[in-house]
N, C-alpha and C. Protein backbone atom coordinates (compact mmCIF):
# COMPACT_ATOMS: atom_id res chain seq x y z
N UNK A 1 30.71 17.97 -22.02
CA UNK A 1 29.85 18.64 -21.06
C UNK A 1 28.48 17.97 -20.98
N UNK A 2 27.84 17.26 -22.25
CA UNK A 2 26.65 17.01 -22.17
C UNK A 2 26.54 15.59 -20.99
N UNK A 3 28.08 14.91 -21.21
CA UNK A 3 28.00 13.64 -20.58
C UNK A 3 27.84 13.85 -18.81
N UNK A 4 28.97 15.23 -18.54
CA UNK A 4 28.35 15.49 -16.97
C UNK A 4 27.28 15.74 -16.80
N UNK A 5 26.52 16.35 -17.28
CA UNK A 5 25.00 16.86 -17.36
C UNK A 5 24.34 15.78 -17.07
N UNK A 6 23.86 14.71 -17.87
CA UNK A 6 23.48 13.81 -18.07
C UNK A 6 23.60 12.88 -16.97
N UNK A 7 25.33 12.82 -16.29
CA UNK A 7 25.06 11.95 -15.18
C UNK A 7 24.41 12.57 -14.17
N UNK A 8 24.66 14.08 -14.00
CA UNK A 8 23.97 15.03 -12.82
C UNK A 8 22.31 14.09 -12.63
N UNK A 9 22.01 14.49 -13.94
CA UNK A 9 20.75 14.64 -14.15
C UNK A 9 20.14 13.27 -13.27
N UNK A 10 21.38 11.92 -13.96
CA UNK A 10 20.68 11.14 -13.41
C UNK A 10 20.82 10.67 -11.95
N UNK A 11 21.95 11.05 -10.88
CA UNK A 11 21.98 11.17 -9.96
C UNK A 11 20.75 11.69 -9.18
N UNK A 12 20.37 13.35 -9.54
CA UNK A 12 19.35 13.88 -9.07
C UNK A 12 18.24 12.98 -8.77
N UNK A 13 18.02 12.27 -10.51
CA UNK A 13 16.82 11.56 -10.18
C UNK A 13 16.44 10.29 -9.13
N UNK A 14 18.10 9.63 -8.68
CA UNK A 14 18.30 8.36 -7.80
C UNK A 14 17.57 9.02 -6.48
N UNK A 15 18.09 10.71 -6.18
CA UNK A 15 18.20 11.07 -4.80
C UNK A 15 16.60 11.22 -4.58
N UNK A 16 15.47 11.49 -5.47
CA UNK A 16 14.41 12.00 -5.08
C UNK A 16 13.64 10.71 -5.99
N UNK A 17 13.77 9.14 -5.84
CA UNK A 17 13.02 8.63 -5.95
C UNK A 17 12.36 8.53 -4.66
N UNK A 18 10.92 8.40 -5.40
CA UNK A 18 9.53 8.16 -4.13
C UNK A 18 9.34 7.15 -3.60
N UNK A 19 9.55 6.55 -2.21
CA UNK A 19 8.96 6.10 -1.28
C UNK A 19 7.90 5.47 -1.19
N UNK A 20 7.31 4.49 -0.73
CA UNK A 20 6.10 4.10 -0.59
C UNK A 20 5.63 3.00 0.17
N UNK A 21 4.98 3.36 1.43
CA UNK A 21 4.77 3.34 2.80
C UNK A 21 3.48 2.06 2.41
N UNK A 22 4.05 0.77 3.00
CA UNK A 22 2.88 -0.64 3.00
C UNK A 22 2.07 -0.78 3.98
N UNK A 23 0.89 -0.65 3.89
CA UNK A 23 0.08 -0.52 4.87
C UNK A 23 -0.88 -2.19 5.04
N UNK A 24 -1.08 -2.65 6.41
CA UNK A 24 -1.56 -3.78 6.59
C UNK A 24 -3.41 -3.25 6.98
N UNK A 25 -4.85 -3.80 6.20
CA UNK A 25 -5.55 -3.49 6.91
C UNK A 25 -6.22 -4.61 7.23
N UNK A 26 -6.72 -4.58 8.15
CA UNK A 26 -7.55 -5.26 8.98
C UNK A 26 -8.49 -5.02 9.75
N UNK A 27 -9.54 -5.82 10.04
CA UNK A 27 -11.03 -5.16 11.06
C UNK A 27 -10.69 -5.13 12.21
N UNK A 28 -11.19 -4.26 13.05
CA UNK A 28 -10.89 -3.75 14.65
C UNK A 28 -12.89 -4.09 14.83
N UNK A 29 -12.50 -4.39 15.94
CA UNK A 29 -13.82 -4.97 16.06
C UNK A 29 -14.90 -5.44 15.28
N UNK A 30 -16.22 -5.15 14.70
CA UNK A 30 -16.64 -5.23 13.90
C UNK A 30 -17.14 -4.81 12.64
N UNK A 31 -17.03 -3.30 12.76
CA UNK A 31 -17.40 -2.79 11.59
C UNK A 31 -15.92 -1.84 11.42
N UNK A 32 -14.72 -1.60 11.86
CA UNK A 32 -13.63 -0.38 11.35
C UNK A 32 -12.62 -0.94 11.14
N UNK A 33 -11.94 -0.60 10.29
CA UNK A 33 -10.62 -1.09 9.49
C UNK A 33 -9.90 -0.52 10.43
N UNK A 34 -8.55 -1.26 10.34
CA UNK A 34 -7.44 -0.92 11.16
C UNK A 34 -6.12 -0.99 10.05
N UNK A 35 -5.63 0.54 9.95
CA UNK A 35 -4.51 0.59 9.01
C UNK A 35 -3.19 0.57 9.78
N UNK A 36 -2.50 -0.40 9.41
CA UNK A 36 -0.74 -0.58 9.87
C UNK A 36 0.41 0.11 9.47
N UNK A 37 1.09 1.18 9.22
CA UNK A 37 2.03 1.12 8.28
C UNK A 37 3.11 -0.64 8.99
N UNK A 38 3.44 -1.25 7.65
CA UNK A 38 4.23 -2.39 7.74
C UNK A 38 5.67 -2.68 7.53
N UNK A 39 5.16 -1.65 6.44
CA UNK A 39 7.04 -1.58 5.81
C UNK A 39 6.94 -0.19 4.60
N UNK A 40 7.91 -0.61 3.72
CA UNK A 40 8.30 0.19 2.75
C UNK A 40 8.96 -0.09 1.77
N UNK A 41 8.67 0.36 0.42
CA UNK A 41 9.21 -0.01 -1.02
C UNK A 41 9.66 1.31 -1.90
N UNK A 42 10.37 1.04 -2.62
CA UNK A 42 10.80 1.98 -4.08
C UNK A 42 10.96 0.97 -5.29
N UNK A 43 10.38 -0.08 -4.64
CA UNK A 43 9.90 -1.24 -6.03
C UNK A 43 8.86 -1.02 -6.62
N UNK A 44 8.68 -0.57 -8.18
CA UNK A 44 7.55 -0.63 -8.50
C UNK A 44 6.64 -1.84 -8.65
N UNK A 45 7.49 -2.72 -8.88
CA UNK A 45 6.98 -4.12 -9.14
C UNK A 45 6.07 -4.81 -8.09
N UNK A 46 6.79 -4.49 -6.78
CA UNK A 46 5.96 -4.79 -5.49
C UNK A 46 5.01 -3.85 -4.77
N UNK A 47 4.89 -2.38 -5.31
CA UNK A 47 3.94 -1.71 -5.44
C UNK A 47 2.86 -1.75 -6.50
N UNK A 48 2.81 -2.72 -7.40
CA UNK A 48 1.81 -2.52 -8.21
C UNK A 48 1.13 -4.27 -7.83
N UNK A 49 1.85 -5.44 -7.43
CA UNK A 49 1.61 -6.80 -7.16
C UNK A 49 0.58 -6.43 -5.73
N UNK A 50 1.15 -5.43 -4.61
CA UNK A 50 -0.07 -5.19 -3.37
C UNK A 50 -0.99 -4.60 -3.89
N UNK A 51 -1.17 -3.26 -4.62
CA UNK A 51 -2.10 -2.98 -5.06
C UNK A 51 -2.99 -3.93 -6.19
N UNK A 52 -2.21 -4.17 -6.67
CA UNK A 52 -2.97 -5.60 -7.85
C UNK A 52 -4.09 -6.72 -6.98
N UNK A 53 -3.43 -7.09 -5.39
CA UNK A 53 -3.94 -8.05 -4.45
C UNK A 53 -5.13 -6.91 -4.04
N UNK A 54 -5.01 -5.69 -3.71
CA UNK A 54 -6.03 -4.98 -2.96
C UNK A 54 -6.90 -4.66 -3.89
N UNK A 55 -6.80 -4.63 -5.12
CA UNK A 55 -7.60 -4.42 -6.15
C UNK A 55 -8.89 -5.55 -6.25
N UNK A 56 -8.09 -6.93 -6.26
CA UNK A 56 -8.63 -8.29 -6.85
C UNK A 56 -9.26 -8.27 -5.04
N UNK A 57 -9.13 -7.91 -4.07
CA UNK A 57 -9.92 -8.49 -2.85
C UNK A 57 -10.77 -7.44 -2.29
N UNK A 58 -10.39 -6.45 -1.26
CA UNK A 58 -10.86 -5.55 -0.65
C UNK A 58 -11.63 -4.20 -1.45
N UNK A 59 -10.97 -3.98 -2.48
CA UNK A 59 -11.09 -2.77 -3.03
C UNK A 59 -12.63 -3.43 -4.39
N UNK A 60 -12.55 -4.22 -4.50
CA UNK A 60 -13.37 -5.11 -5.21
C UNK A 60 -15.19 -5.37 -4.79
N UNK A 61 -14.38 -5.44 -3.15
CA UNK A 61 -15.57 -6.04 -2.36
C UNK A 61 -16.30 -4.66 -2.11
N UNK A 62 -15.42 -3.83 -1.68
CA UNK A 62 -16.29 -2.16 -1.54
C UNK A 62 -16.86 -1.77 -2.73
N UNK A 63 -15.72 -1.92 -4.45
CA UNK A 63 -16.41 -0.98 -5.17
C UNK A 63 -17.72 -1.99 -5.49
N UNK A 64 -18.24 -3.48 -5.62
CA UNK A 64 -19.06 -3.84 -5.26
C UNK A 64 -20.20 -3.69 -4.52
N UNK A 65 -20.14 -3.18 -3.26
CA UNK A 65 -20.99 -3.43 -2.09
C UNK A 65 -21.00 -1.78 -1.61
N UNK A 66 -20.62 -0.76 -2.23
CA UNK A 66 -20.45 0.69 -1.95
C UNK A 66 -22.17 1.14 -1.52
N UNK A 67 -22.90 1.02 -1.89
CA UNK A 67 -24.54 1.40 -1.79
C UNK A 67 -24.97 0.40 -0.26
N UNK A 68 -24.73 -0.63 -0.24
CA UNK A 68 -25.11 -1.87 0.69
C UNK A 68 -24.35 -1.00 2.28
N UNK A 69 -22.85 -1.06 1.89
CA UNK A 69 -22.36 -0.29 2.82
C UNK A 69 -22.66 0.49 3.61
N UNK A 70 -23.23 1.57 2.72
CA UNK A 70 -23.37 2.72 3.10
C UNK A 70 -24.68 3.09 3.77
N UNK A 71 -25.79 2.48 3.22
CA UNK A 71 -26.75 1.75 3.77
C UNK A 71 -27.19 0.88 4.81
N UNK A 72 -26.40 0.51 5.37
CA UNK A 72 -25.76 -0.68 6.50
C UNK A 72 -26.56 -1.87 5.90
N UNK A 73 -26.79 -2.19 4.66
CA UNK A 73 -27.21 -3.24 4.58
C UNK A 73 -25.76 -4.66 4.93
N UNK A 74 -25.14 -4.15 4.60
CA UNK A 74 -23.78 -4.91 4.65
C UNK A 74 -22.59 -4.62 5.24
N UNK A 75 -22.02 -5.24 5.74
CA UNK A 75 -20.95 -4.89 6.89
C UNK A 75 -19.62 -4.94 6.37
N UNK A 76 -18.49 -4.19 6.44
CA UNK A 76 -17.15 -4.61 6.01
C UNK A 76 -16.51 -6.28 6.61
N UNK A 77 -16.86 -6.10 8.00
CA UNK A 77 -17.27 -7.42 8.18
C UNK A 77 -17.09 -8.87 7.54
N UNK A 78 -18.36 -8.85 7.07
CA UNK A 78 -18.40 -9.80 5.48
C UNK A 78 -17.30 -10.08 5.20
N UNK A 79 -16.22 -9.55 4.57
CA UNK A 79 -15.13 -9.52 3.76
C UNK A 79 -14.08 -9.93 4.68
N UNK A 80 -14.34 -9.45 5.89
CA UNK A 80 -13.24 -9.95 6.43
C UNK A 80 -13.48 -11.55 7.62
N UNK A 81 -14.43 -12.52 6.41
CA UNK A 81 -14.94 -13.26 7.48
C UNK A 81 -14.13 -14.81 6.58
N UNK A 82 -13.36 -14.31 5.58
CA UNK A 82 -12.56 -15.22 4.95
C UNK A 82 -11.60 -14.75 3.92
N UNK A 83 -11.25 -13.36 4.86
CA UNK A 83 -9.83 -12.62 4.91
C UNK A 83 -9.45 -11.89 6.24
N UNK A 84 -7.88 -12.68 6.57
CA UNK A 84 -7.45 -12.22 7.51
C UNK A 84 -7.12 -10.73 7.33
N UNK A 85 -6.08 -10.18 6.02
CA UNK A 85 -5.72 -8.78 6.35
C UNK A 85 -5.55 -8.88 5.08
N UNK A 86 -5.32 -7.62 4.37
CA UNK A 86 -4.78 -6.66 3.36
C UNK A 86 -4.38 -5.50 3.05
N UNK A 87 -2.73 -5.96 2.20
CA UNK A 87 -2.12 -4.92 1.99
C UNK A 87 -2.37 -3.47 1.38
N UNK A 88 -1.99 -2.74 1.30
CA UNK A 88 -2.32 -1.50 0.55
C UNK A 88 -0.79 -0.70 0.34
N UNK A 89 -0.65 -0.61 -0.94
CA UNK A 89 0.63 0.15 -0.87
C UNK A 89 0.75 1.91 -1.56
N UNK A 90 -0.28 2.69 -1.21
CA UNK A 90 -0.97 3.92 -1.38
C UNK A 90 -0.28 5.46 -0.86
N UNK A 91 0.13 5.44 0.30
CA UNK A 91 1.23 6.57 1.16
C UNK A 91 2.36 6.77 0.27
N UNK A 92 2.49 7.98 -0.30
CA UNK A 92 3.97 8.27 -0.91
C UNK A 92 4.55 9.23 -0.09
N UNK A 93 5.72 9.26 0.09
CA UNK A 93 6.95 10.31 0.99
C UNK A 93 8.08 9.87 0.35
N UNK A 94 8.67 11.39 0.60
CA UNK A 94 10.44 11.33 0.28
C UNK A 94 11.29 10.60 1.49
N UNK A 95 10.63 10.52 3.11
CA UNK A 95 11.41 10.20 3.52
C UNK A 95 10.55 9.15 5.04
N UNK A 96 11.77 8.51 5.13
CA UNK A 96 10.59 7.51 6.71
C UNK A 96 11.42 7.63 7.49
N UNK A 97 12.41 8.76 7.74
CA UNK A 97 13.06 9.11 9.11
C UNK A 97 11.76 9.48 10.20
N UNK A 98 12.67 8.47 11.03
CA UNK A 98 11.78 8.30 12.58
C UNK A 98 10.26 7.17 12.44
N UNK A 99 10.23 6.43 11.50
CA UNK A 99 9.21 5.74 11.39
C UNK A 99 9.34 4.42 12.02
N UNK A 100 10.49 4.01 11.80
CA UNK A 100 10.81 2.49 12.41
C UNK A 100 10.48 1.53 11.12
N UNK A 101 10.03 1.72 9.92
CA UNK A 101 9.77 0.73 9.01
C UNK A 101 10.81 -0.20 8.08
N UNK A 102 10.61 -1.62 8.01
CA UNK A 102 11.63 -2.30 7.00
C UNK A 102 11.64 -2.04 5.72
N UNK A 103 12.63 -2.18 4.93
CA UNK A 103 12.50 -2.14 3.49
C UNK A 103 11.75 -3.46 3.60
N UNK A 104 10.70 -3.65 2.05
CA UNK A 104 10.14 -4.51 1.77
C UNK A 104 10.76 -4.71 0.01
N UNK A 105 11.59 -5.67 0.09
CA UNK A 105 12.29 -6.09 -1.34
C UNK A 105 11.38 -7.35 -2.24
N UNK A 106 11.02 -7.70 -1.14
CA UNK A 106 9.95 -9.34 -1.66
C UNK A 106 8.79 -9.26 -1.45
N UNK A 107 8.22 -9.74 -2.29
CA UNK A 107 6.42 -9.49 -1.75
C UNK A 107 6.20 -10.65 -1.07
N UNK A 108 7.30 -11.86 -0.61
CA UNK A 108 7.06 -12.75 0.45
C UNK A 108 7.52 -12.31 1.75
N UNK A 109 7.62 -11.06 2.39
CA UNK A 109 8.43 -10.77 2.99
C UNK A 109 7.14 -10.19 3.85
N UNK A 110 5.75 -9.61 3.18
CA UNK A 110 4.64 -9.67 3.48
C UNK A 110 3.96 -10.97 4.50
């Protein structure tokens, strides 16, 4: 009995792994980010490698420049004047019915 249990258990857990929605950002004119959803993962590996990239670039440059920002001494701008775009892999859902998004298996696929 413990062995059906056990597979239950781990079935359950296949059916309600989490989702996680890749978002592309980029500047819309000059000062506002423009968020994409791009695709989608249940890789942790390629959810922690985009966030690892958004960490080391964008997320870097704000927690940096957060006072300047806010201040308008400094423009998001800046950052994006020798970066085209960046990922963000942050949105969790159980499900992307009706979204239109690809699985994302490769982080070259980005």
């Amino acid at each position: 009995m413990g062995l059906i249990a056990n597979g239950m258990q781990s079935q359950l857990k296949k059916k309600h792994k989490m989702i996680t929605i890749i978002s592309k950002i980029e500047l819309e004119g000059t000062d506002y980010l423009k968020y994409t959803d791009v695709g989608y993962t249940e890789d942790v590996s390629i959810i922690n490698q985009i966030n690892e990239g958004y960490d080391a670039s964008l997320g870097k440059f704000i927690g940096e420049n957060r006072t300047k920002l806010t201040l308008g001494d400094v423009s998001i701008s800046t950052f994006f004047q020798t970066t085209e775009y960046v990922n963000e892999a942050a949105t969790q859902t159980d499900s992307i019915d009706g979204l239109d998004l690809v699985e994302i298996t490769n982080i070259n696929q980005l």
